[in-house]
PDB file of N, CA and C in Angstrom:
ATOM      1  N   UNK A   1       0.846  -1.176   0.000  1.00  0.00           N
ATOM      2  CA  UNK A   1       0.000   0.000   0.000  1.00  0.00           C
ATOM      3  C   UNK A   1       0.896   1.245   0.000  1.00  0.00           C
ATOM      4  N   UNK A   2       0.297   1.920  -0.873  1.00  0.00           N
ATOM      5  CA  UNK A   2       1.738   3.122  -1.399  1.00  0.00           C
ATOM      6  C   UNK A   2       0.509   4.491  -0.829  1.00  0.00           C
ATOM      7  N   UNK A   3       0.971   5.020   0.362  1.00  0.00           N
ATOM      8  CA  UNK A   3       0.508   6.354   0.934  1.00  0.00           C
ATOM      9  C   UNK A   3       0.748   7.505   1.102  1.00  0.00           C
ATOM     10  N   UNK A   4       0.907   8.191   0.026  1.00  0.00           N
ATOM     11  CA  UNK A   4       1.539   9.877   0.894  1.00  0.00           C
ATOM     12  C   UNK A   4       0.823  10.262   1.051  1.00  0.00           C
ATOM     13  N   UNK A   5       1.352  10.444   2.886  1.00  0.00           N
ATOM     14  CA  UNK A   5       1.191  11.246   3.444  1.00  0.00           C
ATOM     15  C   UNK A   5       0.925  13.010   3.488  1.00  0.00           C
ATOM     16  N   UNK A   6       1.441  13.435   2.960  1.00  0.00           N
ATOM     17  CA  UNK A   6       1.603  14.506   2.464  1.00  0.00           C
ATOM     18  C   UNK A   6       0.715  15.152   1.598  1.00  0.00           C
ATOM     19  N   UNK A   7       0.770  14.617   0.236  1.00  0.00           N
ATOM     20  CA  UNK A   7      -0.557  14.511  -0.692  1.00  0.00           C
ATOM     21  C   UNK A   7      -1.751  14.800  -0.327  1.00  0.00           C
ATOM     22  N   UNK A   8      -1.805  13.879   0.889  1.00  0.00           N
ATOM     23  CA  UNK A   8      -3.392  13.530   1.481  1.00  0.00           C
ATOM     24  C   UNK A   8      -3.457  14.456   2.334  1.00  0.00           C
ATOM     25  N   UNK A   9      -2.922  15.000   3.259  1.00  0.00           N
ATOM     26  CA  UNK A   9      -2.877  16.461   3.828  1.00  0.00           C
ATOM     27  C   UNK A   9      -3.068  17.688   3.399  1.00  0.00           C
ATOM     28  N   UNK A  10      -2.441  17.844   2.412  1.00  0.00           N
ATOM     29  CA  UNK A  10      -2.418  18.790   1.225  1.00  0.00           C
ATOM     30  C   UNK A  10      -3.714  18.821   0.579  1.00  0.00           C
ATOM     31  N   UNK A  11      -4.530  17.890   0.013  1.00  0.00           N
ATOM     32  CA  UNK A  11      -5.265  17.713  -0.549  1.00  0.00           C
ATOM     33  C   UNK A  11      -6.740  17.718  -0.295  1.00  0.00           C
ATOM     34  N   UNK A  12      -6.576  17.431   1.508  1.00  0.00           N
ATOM     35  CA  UNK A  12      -7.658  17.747   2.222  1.00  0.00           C
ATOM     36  C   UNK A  12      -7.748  18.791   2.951  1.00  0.00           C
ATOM     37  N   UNK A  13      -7.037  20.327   3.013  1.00  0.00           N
ATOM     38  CA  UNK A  13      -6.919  21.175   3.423  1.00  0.00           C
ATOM     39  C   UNK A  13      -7.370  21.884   1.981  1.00  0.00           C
ATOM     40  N   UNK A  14      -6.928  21.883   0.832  1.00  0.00           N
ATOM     41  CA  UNK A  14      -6.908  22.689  -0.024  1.00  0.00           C
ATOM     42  C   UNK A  14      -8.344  22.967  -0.477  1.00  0.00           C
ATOM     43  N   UNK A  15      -8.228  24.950  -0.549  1.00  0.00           N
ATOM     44  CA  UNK A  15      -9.454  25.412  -0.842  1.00  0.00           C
ATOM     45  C   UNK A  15     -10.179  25.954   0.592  1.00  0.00           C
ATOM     46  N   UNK A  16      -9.829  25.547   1.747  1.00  0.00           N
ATOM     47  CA  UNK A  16     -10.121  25.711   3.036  1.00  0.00           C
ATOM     48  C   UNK A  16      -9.257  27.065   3.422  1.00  0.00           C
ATOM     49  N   UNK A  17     -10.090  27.965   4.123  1.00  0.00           N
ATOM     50  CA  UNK A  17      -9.895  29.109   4.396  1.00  0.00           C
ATOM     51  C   UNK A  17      -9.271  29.518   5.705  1.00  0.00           C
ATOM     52  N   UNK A  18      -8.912  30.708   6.458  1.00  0.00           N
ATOM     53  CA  UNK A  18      -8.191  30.889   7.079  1.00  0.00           C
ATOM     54  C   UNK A  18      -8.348  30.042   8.600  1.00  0.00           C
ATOM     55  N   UNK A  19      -9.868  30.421   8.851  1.00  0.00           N
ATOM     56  CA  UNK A  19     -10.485  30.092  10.088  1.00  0.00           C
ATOM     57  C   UNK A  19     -10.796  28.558   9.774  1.00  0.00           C
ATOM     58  N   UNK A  20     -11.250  27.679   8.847  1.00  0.00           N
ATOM     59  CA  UNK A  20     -10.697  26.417   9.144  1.00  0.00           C
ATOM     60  C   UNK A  20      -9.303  26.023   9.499  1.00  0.00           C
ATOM     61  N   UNK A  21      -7.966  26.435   8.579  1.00  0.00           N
ATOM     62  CA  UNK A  21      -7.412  25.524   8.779  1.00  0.00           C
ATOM     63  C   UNK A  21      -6.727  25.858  10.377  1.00  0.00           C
ATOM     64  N   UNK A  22      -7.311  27.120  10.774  1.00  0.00           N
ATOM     65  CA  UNK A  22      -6.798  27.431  12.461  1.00  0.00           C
ATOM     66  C   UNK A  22      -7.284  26.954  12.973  1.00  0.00           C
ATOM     67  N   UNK A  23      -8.887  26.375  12.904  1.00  0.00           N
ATOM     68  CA  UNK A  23      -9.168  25.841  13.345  1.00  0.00           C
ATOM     69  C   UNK A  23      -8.916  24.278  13.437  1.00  0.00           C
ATOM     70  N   UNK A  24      -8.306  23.718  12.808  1.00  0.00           N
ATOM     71  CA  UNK A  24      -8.205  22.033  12.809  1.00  0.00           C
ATOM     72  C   UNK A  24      -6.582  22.225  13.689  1.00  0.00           C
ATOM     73  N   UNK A  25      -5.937  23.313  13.223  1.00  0.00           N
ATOM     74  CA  UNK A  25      -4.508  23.366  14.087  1.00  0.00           C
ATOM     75  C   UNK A  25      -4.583  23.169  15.637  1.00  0.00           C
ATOM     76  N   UNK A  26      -6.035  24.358  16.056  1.00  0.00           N
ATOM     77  CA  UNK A  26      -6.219  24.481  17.098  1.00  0.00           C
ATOM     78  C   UNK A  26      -6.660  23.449  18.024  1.00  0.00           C
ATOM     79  N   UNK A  27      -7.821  22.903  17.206  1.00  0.00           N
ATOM     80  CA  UNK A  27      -8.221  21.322  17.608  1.00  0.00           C
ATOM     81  C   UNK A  27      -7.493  20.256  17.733  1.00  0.00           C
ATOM     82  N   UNK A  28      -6.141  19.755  17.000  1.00  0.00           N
ATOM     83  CA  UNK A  28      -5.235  19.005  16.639  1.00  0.00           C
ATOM     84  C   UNK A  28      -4.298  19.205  18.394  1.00  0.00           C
ATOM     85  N   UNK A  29      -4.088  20.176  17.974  1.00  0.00           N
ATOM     86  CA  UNK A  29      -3.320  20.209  19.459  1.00  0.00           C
ATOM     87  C   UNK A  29      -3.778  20.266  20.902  1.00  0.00           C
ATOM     88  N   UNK A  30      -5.187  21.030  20.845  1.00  0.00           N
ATOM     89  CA  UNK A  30      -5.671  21.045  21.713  1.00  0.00           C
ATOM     90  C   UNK A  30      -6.224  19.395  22.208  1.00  0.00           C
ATOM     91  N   UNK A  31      -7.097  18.798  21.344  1.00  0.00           N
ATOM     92  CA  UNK A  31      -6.784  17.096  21.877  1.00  0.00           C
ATOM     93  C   UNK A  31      -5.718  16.455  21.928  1.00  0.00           C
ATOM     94  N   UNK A  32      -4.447  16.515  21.468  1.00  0.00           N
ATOM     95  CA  UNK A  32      -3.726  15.825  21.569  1.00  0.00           C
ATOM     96  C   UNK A  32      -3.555  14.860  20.904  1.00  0.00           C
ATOM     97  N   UNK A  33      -4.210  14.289  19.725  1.00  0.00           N
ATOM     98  CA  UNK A  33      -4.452  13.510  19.194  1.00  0.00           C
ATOM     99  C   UNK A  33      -3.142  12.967  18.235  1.00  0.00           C
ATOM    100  N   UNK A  34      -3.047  11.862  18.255  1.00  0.00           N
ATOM    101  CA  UNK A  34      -1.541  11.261  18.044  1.00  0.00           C
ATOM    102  C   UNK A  34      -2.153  11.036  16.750  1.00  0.00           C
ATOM    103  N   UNK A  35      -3.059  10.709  16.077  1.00  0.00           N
ATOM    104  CA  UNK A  35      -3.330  10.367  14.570  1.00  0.00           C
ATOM    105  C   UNK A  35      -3.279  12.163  13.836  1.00  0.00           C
ATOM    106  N   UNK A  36      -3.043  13.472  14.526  1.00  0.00           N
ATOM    107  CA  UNK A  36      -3.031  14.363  13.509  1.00  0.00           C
ATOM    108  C   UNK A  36      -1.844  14.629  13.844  1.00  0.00           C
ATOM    109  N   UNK A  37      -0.402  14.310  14.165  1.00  0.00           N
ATOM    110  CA  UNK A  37       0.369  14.953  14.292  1.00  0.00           C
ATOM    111  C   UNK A  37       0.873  14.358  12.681  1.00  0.00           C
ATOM    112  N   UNK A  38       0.752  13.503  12.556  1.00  0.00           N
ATOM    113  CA  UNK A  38       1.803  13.946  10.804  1.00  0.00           C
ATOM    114  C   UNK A  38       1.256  14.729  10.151  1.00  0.00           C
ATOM    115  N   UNK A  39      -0.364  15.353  10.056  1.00  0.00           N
ATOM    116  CA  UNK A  39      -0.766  16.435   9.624  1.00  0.00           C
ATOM    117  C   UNK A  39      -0.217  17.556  10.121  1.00  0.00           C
ATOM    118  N   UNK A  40       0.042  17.998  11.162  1.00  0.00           N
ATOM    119  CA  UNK A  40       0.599  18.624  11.851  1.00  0.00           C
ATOM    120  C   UNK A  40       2.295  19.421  11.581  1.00  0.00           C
ATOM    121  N   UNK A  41       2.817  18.041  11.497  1.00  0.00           N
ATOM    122  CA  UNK A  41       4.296  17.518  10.670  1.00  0.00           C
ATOM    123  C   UNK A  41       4.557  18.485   9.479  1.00  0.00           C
ATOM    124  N   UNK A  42       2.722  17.981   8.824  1.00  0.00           N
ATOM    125  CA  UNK A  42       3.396  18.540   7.493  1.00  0.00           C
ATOM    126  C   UNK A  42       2.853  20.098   7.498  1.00  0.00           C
ATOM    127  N   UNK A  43       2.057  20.344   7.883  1.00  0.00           N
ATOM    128  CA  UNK A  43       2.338  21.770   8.121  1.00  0.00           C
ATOM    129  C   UNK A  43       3.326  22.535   8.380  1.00  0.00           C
ATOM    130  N   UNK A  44       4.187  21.749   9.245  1.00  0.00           N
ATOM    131  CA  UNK A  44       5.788  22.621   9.967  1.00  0.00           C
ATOM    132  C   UNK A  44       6.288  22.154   8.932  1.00  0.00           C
ATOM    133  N   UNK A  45       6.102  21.770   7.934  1.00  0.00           N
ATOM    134  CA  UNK A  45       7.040  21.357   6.788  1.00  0.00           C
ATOM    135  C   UNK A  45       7.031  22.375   5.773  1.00  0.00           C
ATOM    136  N   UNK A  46       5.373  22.913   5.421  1.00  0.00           N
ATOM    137  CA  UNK A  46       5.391  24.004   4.845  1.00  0.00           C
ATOM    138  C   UNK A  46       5.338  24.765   4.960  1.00  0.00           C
ATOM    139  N   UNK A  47       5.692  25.463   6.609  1.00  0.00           N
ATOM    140  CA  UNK A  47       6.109  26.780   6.853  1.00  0.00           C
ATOM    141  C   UNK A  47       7.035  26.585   6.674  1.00  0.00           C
ATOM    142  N   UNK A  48       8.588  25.570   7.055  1.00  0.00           N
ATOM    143  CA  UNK A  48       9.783  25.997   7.245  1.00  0.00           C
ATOM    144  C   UNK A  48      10.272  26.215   6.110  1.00  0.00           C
ATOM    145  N   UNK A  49       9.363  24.989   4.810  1.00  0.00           N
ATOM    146  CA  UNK A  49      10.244  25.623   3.608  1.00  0.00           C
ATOM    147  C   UNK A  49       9.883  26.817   3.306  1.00  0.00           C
ATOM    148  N   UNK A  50       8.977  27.401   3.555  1.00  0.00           N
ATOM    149  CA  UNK A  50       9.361  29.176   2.833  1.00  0.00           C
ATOM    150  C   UNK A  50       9.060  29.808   4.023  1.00  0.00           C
ATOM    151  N   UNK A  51       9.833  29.645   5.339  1.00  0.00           N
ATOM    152  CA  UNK A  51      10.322  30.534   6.105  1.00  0.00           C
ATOM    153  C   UNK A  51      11.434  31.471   5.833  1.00  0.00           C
ATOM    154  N   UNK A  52      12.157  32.405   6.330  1.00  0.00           N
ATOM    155  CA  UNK A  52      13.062  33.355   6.041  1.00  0.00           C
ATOM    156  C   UNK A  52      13.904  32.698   7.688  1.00  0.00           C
ATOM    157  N   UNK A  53      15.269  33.326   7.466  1.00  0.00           N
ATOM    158  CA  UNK A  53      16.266  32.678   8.287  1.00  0.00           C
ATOM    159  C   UNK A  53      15.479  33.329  10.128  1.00  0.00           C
ATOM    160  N   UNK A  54      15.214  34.225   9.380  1.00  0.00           N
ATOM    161  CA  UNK A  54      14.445  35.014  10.934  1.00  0.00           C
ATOM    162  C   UNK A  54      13.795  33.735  12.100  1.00  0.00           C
ATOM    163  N   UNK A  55      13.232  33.777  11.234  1.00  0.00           N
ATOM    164  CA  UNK A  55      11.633  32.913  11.274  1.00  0.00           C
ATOM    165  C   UNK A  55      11.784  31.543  11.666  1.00  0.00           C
ATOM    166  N   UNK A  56      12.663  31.041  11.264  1.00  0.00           N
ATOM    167  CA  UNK A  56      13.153  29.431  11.115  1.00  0.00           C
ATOM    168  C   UNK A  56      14.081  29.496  12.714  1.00  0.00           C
ATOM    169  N   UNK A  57      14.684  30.285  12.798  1.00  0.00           N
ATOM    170  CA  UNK A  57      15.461  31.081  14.096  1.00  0.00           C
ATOM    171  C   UNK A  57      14.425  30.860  15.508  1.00  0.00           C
ATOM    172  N   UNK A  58      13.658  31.464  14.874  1.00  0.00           N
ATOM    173  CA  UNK A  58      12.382  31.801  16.064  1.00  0.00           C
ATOM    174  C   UNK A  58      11.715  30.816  16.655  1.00  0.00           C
ATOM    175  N   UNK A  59      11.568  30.018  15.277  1.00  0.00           N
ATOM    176  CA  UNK A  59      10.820  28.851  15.803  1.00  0.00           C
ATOM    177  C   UNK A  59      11.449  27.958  16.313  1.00  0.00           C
ATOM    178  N   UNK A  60      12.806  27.839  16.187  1.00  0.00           N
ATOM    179  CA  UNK A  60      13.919  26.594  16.600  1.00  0.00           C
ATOM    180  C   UNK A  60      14.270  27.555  18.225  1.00  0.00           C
ATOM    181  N   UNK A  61      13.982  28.368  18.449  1.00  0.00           N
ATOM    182  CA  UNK A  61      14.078  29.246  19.666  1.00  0.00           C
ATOM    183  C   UNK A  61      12.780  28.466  20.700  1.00  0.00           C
ATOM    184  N   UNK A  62      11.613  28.685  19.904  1.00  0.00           N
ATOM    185  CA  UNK A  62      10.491  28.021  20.842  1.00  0.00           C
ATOM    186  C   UNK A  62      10.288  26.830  20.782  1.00  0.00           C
ATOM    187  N   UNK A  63      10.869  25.744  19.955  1.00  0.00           N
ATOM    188  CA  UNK A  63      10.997  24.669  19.807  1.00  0.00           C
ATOM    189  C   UNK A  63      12.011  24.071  21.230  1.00  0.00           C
ATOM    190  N   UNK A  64      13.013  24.752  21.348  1.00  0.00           N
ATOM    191  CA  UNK A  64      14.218  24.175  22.229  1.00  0.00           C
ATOM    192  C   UNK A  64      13.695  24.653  23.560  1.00  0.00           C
ATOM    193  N   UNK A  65      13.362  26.109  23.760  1.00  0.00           N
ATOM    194  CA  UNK A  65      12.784  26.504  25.517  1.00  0.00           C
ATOM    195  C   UNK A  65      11.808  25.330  25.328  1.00  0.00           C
ATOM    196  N   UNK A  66      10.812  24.899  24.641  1.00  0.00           N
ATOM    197  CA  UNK A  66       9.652  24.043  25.023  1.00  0.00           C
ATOM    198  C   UNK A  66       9.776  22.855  25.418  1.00  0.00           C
ATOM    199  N   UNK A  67      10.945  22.120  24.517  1.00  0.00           N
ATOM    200  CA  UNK A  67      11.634  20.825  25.173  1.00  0.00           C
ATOM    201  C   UNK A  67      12.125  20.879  26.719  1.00  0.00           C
ATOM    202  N   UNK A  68      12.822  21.875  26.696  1.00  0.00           N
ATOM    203  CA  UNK A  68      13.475  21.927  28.004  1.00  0.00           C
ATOM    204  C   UNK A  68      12.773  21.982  29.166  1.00  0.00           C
ATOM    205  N   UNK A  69      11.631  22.454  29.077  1.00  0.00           N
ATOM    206  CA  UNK A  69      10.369  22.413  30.252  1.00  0.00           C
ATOM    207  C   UNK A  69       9.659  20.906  30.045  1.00  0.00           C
ATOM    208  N   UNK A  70       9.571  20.717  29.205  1.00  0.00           N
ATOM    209  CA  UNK A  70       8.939  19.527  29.155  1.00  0.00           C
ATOM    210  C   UNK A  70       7.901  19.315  28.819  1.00  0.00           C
ATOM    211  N   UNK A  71       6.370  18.108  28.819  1.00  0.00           N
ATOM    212  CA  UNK A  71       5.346  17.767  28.117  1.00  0.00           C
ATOM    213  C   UNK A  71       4.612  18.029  29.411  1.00  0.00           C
ATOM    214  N   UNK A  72       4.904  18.468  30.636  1.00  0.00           N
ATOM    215  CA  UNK A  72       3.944  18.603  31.444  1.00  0.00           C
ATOM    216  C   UNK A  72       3.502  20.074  31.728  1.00  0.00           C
ATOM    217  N   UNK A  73       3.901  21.118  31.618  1.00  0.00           N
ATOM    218  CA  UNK A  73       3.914  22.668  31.311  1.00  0.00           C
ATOM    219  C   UNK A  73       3.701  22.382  29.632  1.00  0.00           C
ATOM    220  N   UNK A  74       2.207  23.819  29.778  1.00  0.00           N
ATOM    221  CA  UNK A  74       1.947  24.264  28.757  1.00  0.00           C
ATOM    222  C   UNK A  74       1.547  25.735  28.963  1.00  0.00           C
ATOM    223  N   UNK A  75       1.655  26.405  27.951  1.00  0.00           N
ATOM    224  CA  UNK A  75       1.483  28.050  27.456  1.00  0.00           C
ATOM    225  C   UNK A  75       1.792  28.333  26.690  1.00  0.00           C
ATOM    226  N   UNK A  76       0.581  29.365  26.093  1.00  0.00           N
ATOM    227  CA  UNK A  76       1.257  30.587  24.703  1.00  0.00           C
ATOM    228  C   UNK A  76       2.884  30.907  24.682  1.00  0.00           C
ATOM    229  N   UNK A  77       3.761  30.617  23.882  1.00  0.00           N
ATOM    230  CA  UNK A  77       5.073  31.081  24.265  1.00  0.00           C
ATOM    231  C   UNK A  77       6.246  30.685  25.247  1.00  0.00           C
ATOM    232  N   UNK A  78       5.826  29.367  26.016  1.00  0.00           N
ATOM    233  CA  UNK A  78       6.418  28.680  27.340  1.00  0.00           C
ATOM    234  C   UNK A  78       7.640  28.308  26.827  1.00  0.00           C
TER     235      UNK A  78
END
């Protein structure tokens, strides 16, 4: 069985407007749900490729403080 992933993400977002797809982001994380994180995945996939060095900076900034606290602390910006 031959699946991309990706494709199928892509493909079921597309055409969907601002406030959906914030909204499925918002939902996605907010349950926790281990079946949308490769959706998820691929989203951080298509921001980073057309991020600017800034940006990619920033996020590898809130990426690393967030590890370091850990999965039991959560917040906007933690």
């Amino acid at each position: 069985m031959d699946i991309n992933i990706r494709h199928h993400i892509i493909n079921n977002f597309q055409g969907d407007d601002f406030n959906t797809l914030r909204n499925a982001i918002e939902e996605s994380v907010k349950e926790k749900d281990e079946l949308t994180l490769p959706g998820l995945g691929v989203f951080f996939e298509l921001i980073w490729e057309n991020a600017d060095q800034e940006l990619k900076n920033n996020l590898i900034e809130i990426i690393r403080k967030r590890v370091q606290k850990g999965l039991q602390e959560k917040g906007p910006n933690s």
